[in-house]
C-alpha atoms as a PDB file:
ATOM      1  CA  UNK A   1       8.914   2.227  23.522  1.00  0.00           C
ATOM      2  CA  UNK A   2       5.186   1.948  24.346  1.00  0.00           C
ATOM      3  CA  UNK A   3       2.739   5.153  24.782  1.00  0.00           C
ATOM      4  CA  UNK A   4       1.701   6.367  28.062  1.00  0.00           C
ATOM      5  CA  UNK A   5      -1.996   6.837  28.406  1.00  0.00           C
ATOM      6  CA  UNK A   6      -1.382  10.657  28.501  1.00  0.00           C
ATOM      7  CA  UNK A   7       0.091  10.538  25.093  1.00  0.00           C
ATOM      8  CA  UNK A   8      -2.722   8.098  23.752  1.00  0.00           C
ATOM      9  CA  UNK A   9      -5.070  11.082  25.318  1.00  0.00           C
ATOM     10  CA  UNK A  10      -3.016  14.068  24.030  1.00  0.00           C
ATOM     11  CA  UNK A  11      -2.890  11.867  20.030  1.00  0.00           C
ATOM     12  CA  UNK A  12      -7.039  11.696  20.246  1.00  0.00           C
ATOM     13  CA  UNK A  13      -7.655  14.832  21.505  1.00  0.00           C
ATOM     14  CA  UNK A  14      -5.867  16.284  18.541  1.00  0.00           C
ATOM     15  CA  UNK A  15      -7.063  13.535  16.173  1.00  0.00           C
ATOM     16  CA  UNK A  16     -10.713  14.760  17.404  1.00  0.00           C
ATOM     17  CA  UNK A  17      -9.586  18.482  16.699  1.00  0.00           C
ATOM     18  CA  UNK A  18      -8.325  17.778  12.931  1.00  0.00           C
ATOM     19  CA  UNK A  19     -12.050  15.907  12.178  1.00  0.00           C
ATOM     20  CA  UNK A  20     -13.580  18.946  13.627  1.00  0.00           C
ATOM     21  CA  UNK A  21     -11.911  21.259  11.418  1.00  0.00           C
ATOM     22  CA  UNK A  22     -11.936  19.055   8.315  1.00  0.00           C
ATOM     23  CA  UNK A  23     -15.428  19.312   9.014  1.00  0.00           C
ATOM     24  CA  UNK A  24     -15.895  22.900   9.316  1.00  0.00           C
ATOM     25  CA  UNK A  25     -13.661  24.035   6.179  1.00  0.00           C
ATOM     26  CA  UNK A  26     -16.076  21.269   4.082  1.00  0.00           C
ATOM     27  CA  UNK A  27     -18.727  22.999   5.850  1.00  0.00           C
ATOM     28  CA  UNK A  28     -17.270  26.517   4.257  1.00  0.00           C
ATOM     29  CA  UNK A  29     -16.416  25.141   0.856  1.00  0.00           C
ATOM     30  CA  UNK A  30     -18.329  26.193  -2.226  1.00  0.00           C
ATOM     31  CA  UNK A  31     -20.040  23.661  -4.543  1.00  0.00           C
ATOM     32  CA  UNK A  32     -17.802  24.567  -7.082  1.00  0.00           C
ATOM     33  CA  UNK A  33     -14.499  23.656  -5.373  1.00  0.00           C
ATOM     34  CA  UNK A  34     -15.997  20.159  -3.372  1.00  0.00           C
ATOM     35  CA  UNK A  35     -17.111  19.881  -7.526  1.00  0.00           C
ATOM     36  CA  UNK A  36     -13.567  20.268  -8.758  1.00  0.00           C
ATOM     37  CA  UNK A  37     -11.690  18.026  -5.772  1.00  0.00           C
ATOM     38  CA  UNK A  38     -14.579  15.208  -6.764  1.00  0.00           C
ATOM     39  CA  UNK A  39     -13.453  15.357 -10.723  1.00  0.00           C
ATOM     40  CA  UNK A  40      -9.420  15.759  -9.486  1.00  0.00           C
ATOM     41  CA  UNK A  41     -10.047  12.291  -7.547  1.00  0.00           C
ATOM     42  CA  UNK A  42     -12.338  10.430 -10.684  1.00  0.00           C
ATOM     43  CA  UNK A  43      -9.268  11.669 -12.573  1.00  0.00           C
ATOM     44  CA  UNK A  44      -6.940  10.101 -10.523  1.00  0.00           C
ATOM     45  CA  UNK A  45      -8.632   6.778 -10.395  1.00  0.00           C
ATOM     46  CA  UNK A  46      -6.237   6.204 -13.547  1.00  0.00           C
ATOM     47  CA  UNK A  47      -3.133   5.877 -11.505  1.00  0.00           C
ATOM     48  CA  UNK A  48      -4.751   3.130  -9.261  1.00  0.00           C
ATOM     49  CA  UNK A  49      -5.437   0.812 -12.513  1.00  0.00           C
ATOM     50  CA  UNK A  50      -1.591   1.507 -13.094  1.00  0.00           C
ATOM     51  CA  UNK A  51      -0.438  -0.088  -9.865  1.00  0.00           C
ATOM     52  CA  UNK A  52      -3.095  -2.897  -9.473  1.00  0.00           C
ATOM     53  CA  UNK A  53      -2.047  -3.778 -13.508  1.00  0.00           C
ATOM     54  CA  UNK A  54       2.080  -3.431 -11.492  1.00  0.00           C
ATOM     55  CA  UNK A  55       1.030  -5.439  -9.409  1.00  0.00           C
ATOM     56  CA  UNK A  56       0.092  -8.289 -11.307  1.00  0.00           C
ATOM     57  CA  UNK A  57       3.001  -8.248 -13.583  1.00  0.00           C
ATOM     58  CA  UNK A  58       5.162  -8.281 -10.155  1.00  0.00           C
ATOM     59  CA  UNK A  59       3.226 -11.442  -9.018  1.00  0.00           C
ATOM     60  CA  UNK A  60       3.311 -13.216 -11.841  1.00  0.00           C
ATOM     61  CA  UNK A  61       7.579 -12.822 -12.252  1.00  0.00           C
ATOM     62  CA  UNK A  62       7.068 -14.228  -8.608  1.00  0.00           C
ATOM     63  CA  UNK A  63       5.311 -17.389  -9.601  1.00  0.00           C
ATOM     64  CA  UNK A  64       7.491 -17.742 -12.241  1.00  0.00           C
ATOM     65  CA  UNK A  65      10.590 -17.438 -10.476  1.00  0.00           C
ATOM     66  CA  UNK A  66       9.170 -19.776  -8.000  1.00  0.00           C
ATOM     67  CA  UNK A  67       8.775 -22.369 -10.551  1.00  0.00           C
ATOM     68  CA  UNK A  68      12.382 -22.107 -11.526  1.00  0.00           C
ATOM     69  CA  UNK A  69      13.708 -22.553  -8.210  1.00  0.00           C
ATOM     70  CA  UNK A  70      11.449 -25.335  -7.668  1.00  0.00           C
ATOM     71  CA  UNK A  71      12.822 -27.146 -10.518  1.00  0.00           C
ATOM     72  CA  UNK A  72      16.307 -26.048  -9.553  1.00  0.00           C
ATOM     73  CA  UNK A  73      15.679 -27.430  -6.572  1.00  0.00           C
ATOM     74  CA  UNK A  74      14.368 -30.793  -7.978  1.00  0.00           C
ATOM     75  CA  UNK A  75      17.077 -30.908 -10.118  1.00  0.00           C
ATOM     76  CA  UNK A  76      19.926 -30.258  -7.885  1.00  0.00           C
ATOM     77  CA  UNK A  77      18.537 -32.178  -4.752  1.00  0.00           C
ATOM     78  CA  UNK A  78      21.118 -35.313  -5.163  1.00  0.00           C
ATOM     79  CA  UNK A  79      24.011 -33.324  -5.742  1.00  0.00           C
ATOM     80  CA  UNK A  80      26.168 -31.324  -2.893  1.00  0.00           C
ATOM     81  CA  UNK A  81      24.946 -27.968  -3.125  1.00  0.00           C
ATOM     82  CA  UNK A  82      26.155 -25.695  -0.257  1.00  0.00           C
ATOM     83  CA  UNK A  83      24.293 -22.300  -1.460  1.00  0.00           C
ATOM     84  CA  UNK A  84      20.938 -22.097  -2.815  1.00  0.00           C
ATOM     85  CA  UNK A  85      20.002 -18.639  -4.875  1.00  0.00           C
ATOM     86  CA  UNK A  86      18.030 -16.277  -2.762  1.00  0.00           C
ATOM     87  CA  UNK A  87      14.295 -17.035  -2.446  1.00  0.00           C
ATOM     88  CA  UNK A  88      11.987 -13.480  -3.473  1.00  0.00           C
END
């Protein structure tokens, strides 16, 4: 289903109406509370670290894997094997 040109319209106009009112309520905010939702997002940073560090555990059981299956692979490539195990 594609969007009609009204609806690409209708999604900006309202995208344009969000930005304006993001704008104005930072515009009302006190120091204190754009102070407090700075130090809630430099606290949060933490959780970030967590799933880059996730992430590089997850690659690396990927390599390894791979490496197994290559060998398996290798290893099985004269004999009749009709499955293979499941690539990641």
């Amino acid at each position: 289903m594609s969007t009609t040109p009204e609806q690409a319209r209708g999604y900006l106009t309202g995208l344009a109406r969000a930005n304006a009112f993001e704008i104005e309520e930072l515009r009302r905010a006190s120091i204190e509370l754009k102070l407090r939702q700075i130090w809630s997002l430099m606290t949060s940073a933490a959780l970030f670290e967590d799933e880059a560090q996730r992430e590089a555990a997850a690659n690396q059981v990927r390599e390894r894997w791979l490496r197994l299956y290559e060998t398996w692979r290798r290893e099985t490539a004269g004999t009749a094997q009709t499955s293979a195990p499941p690539p990641c």
